[in-house]
Protein backbone atom coordinates (compact mmCIF):
# COMPACT_ATOMS: atom_id res chain seq x y z
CA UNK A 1 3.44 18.67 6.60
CA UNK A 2 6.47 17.18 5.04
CA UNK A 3 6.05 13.65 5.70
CA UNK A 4 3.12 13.07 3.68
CA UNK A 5 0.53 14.90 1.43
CA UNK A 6 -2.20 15.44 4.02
CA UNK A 7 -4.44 18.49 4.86
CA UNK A 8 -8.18 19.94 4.68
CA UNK A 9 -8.14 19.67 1.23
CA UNK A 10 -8.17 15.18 1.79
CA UNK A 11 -11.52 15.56 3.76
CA UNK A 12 -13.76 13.46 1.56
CA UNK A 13 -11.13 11.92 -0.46
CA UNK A 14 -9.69 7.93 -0.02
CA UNK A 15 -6.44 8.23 1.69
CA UNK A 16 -3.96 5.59 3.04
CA UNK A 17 -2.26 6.35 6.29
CA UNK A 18 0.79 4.63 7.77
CA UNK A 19 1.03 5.20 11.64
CA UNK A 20 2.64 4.56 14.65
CA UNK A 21 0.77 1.89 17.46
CA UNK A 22 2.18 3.65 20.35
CA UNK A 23 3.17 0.92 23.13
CA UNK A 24 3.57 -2.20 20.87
CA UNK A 25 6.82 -3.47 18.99
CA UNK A 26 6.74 -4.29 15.10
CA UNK A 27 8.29 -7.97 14.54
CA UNK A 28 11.91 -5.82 14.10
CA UNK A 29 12.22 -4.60 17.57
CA UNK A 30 10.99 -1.05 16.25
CA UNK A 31 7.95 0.79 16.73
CA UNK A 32 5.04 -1.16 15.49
CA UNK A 33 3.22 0.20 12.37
CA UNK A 34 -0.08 -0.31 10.94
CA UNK A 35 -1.99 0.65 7.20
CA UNK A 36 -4.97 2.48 7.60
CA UNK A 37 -7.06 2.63 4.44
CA UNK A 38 -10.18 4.57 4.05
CA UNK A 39 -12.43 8.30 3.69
CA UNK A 40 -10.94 11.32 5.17
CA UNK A 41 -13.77 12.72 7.00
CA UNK A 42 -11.75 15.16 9.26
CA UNK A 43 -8.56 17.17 9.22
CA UNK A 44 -7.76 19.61 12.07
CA UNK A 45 -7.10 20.19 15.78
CA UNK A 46 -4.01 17.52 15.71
CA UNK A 47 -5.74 14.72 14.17
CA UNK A 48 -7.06 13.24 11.10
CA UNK A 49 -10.32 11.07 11.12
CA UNK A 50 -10.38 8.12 8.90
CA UNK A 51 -13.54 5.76 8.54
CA UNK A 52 -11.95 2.56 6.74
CA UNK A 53 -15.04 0.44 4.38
CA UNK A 54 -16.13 -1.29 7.44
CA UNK A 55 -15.81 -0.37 10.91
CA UNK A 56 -15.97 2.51 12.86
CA UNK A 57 -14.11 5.99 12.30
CA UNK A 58 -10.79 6.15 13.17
CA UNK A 59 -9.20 9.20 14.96
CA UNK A 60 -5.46 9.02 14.48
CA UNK A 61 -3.05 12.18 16.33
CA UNK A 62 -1.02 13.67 13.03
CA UNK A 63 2.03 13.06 15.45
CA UNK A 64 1.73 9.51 14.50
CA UNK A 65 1.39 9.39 11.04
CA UNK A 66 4.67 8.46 9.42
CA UNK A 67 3.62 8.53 6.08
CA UNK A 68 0.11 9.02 3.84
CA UNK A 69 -1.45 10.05 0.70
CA UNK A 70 -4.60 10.21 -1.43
CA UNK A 71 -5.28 7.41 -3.33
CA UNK A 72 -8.20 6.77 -5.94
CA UNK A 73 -11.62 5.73 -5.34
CA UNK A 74 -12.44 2.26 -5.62
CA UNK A 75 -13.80 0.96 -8.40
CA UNK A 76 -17.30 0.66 -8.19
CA UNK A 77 -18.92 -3.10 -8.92
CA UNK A 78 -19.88 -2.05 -12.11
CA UNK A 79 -16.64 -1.02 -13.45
CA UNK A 80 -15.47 -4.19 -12.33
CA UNK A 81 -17.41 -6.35 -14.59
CA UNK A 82 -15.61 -7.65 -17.57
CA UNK A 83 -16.31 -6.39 -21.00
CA UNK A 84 -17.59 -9.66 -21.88
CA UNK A 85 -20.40 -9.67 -19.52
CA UNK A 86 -21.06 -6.02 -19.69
CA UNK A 87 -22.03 -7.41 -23.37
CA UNK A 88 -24.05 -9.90 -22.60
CA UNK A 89 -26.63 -8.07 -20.28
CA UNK A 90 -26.70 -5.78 -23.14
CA UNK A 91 -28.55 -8.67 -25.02
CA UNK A 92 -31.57 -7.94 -23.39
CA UNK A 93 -32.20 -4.70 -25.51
CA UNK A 94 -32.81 -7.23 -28.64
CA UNK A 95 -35.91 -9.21 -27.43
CA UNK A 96 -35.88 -11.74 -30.44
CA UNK A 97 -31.50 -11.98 -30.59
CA UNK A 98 -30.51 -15.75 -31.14
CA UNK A 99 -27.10 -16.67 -29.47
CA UNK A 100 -24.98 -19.59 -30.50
CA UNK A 101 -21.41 -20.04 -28.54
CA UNK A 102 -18.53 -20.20 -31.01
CA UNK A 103 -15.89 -21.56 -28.46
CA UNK A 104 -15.87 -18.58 -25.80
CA UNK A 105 -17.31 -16.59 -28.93
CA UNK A 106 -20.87 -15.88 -29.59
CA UNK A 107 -22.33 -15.62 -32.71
CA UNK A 108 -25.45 -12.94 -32.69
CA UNK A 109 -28.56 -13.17 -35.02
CA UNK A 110 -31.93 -11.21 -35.53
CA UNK A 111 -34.53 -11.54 -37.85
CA UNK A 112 -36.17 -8.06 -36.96
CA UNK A 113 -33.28 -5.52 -35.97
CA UNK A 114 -30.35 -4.29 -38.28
CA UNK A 115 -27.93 -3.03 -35.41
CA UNK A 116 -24.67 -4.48 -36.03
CA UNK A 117 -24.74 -5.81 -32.06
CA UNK A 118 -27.96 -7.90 -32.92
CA UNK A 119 -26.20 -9.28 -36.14
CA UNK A 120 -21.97 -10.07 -35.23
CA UNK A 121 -20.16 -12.61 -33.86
CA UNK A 122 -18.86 -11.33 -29.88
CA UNK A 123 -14.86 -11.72 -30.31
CA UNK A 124 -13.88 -10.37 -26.61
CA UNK A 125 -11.18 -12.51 -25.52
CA UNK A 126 -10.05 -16.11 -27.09
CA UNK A 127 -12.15 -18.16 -28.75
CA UNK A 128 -10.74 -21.38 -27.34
CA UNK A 129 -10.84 -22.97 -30.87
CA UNK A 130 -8.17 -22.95 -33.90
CA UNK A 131 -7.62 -19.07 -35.25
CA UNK A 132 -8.74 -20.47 -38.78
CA UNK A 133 -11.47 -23.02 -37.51
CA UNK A 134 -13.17 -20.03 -35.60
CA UNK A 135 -12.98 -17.40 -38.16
CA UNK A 136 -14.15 -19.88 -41.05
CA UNK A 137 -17.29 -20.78 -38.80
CA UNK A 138 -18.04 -17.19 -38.17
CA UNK A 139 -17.41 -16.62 -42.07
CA UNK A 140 -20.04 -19.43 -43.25
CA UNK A 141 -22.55 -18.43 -40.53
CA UNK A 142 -23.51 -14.95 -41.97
CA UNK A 143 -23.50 -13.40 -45.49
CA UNK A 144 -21.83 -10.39 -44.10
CA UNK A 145 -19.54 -11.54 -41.26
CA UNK A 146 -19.04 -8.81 -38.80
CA UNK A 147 -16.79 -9.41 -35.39
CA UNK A 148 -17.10 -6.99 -32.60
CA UNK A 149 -13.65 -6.61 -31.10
CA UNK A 150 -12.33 -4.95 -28.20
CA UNK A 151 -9.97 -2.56 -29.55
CA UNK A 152 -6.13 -3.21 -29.10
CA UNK A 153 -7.01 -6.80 -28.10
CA UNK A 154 -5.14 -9.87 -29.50
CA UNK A 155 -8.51 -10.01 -31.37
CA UNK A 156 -8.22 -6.80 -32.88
CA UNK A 157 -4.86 -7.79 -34.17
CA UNK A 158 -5.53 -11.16 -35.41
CA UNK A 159 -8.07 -9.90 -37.70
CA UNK A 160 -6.83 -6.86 -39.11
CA UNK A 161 -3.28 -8.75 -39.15
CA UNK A 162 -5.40 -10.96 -42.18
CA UNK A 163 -7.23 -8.08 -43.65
CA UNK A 164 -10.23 -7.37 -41.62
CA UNK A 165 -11.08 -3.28 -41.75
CA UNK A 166 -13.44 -1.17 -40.33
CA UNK A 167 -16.95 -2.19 -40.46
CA UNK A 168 -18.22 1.77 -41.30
CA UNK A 169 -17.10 3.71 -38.96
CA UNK A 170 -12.81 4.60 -37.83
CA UNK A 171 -13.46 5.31 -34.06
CA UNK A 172 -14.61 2.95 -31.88
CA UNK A 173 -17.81 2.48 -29.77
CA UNK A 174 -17.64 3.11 -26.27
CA UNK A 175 -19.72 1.15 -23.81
CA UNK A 176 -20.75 3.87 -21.05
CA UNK A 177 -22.13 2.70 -17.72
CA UNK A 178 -23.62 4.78 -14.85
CA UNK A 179 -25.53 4.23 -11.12
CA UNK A 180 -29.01 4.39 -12.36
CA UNK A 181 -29.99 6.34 -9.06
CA UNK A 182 -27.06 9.29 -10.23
CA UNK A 183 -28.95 9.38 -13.50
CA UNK A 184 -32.15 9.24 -12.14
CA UNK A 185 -30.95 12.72 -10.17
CA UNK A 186 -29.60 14.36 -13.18
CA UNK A 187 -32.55 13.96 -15.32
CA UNK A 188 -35.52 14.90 -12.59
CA UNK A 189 -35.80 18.15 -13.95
CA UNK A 190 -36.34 16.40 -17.75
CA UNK A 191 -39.88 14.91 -16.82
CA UNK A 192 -42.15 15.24 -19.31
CA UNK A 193 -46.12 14.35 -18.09
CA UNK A 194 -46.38 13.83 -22.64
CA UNK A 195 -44.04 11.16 -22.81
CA UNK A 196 -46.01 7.95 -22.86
CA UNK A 197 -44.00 4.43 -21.70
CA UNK A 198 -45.14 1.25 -22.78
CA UNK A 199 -43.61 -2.33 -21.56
CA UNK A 200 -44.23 -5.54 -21.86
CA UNK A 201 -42.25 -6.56 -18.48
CA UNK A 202 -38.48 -6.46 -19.32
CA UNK A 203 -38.55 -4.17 -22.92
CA UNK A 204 -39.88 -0.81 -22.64
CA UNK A 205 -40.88 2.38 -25.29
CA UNK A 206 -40.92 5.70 -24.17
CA UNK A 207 -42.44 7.87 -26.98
CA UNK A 208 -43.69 11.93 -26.76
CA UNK A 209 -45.64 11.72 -29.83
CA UNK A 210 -43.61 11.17 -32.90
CA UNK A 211 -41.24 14.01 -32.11
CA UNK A 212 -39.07 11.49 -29.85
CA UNK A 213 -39.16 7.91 -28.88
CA UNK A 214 -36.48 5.47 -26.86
CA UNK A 215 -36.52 1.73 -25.92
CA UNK A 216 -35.15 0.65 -22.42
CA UNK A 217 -34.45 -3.12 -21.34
CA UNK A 218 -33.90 -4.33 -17.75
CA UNK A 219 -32.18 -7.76 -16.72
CA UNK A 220 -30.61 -8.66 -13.86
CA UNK A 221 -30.30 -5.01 -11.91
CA UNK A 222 -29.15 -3.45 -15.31
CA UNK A 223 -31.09 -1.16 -17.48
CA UNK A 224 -29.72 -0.29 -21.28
CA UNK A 225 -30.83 2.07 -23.33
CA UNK A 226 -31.25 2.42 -27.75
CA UNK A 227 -33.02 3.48 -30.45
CA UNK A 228 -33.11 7.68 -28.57
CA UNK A 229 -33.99 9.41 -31.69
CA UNK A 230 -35.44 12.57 -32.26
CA UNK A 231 -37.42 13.67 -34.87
CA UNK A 232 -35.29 16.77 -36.79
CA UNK A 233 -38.08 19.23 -36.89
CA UNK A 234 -38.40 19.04 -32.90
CA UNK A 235 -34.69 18.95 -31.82
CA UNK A 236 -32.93 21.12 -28.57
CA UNK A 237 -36.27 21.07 -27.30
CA UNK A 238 -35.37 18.69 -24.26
CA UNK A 239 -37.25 15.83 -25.72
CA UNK A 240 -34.53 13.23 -26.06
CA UNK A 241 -33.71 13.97 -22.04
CA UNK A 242 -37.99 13.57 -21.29
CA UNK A 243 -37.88 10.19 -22.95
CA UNK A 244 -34.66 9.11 -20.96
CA UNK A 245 -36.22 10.51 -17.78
CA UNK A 246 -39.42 8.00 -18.81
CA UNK A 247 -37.28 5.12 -19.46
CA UNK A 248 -34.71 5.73 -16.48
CA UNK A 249 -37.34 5.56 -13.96
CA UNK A 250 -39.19 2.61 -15.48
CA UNK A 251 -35.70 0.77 -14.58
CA UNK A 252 -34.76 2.10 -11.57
CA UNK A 253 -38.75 1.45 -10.65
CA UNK A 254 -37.23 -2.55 -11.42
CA UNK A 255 -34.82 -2.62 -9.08
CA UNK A 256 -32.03 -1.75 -11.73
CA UNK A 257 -29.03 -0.36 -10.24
CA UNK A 258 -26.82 0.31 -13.30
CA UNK A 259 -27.72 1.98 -16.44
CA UNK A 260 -25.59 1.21 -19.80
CA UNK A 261 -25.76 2.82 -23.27
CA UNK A 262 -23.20 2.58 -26.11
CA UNK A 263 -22.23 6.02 -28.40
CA UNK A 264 -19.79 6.12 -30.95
CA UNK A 265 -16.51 7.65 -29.86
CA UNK A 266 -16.95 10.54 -32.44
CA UNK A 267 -20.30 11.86 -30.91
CA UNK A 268 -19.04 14.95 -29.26
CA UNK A 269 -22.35 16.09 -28.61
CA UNK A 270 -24.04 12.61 -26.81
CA UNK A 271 -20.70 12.26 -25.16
CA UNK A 272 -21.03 15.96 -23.57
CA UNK A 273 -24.70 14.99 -22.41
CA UNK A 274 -24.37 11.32 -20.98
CA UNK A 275 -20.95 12.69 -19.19
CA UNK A 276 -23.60 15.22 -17.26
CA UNK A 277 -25.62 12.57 -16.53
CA UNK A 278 -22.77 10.57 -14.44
CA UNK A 279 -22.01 7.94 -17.80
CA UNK A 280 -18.17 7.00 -18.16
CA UNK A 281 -16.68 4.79 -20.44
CA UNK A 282 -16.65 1.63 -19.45
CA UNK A 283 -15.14 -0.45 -21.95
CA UNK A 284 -14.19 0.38 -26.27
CA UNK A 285 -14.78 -1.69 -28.97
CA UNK A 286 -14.82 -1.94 -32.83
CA UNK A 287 -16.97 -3.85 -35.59
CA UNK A 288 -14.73 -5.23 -38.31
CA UNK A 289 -15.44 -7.06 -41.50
CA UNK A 290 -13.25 -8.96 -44.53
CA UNK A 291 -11.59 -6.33 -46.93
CA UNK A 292 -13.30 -6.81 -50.31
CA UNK A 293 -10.12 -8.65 -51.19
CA UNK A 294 -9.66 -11.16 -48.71
């Protein structure tokens, strides 16, 4: 039809329809007019059904619709969550992390894990303080100062503007995010009755022997996931998907209904593998340090 981009192919896809309300006047003296926004559940036989996010299904004649098209899903809840906060729920994977605010900044400390997200100062967004007052502080606090960036932020630019490079690696890491229940679905088939999961409440290890092992943490309906490592001898045998199955359905078992992980942007082959299990990107970021020289 040549008013708008409608046919069979929109059932199941979020579509906005303009259309006539026959018998009432718009505040012009026209024909009255009304947005309809919502799933396309039905396309045929002179009508198009439309069931908006709350209410009832709506059955509208195609004789009245003046204009429509697709338009993209909504963005789930998750996705909606700032990159800030997606951070911070990801402090529950380091049980004995120290916080400290900086301003709006935090700094990060552990005494027990190396990762550079357990040991970094949390630059998303403004400090609130004096450039040089903020970066000094976050200087003197650690003998190897490390800020965690989003990447193209005013952050990212104030530091490597004075020198700041690369902490180790060029590309970024990407904070992925997924419905737990989606990855729950994808992995069934993974289950492994030789994986053994231990927790102590909120922190949880998923090991099959020493060939593969995987730690899990669950806060406030979130459940992220580190440390998946297999041992090299016992690779492509399904094993890191067994202990994700484990530690997926000890969260989900919580009442977790989003899973998280973070991969560096230059891991084709964990990209290809969270991707089938429903993960998208959900935010980037970058670790950066002094140069040498500055």
């Amino acid at each position: 039809m040549g008013r708008h981009r409608f046919g069979p192919h929109v059932v199941g896809s979020r579509v906005v329809v303009r259309r006539l309300l026959r018998g009432e006047t718009g505040p012009s003296g026209g024909p009255a007019l009304t947005d309809l926004l919502g799933t396309c559940e039905a396309f045929g036989d002179g009508v198009i059904v439309v069931r908006p996010e709350q209410g009832a299904p709506v059955s509208v004649p195609l004789t009245d619709v003046v204009s429509g098209k697709p338009v993209p899903p909504r963005a789930s809840v998750r996705d909606r969550v700032p990159a800030r906060e997606a951070q911070v729920h990801g402090f529950a994977l380091f049980p004995d992390l120290v916080t400290a605010p900086l301003g709006d900044w935090v700094l990060r400390d552990s005494a027990t894990i190396t990762a550079r997200r357990a040991n970094s100062v949390l630059a998303f967004g403004p400090s609130g303080l004096p450039d040089a007052e903020a970066l000094d502080a976050v200087v003197a606090h650690y003998d190897r100062p490390i800020a965690a960036v989003l990447a193209g932020s005013a952050e990212d630019d104030l530091l490597t503007g004075l020198g700041w490079v690369p902490e180790s690696h060029e590309c970024d890491t990407l904070f992925q995010v997924a419905g737990t229940a989606q990855v729950a679905r994808a992995l069934r088939s993974a289950a492994d009755p030789g994986v053994e999961l231990t927790d102590d409440g909120s922190l949880a290890t998923a090991r099959a022997g020493a060939r593969a092992s995987g730690v899990a943490a669950y806060a406030d309906d979130w459940v992220g996931f580190r440390s998946l490592e297999v041992h090299p001898d016992h690779r492509r045998q399904g094993l890191a998907l067994a202990v994700m199955a484990a530690l997926v359905d000890w969260g989900a078992e919580r009442g977790a209904r989003t899973a998280y992980l973070q991969v560096l942007a230059d891991n084709e082959p964990a990209l290809a593998l969270y991707e089938r299990l429903g993960f998208r990107t959900h935010h980037r970021y970058r670790y950066l340090v002094p140069a040498p020289s500055a």
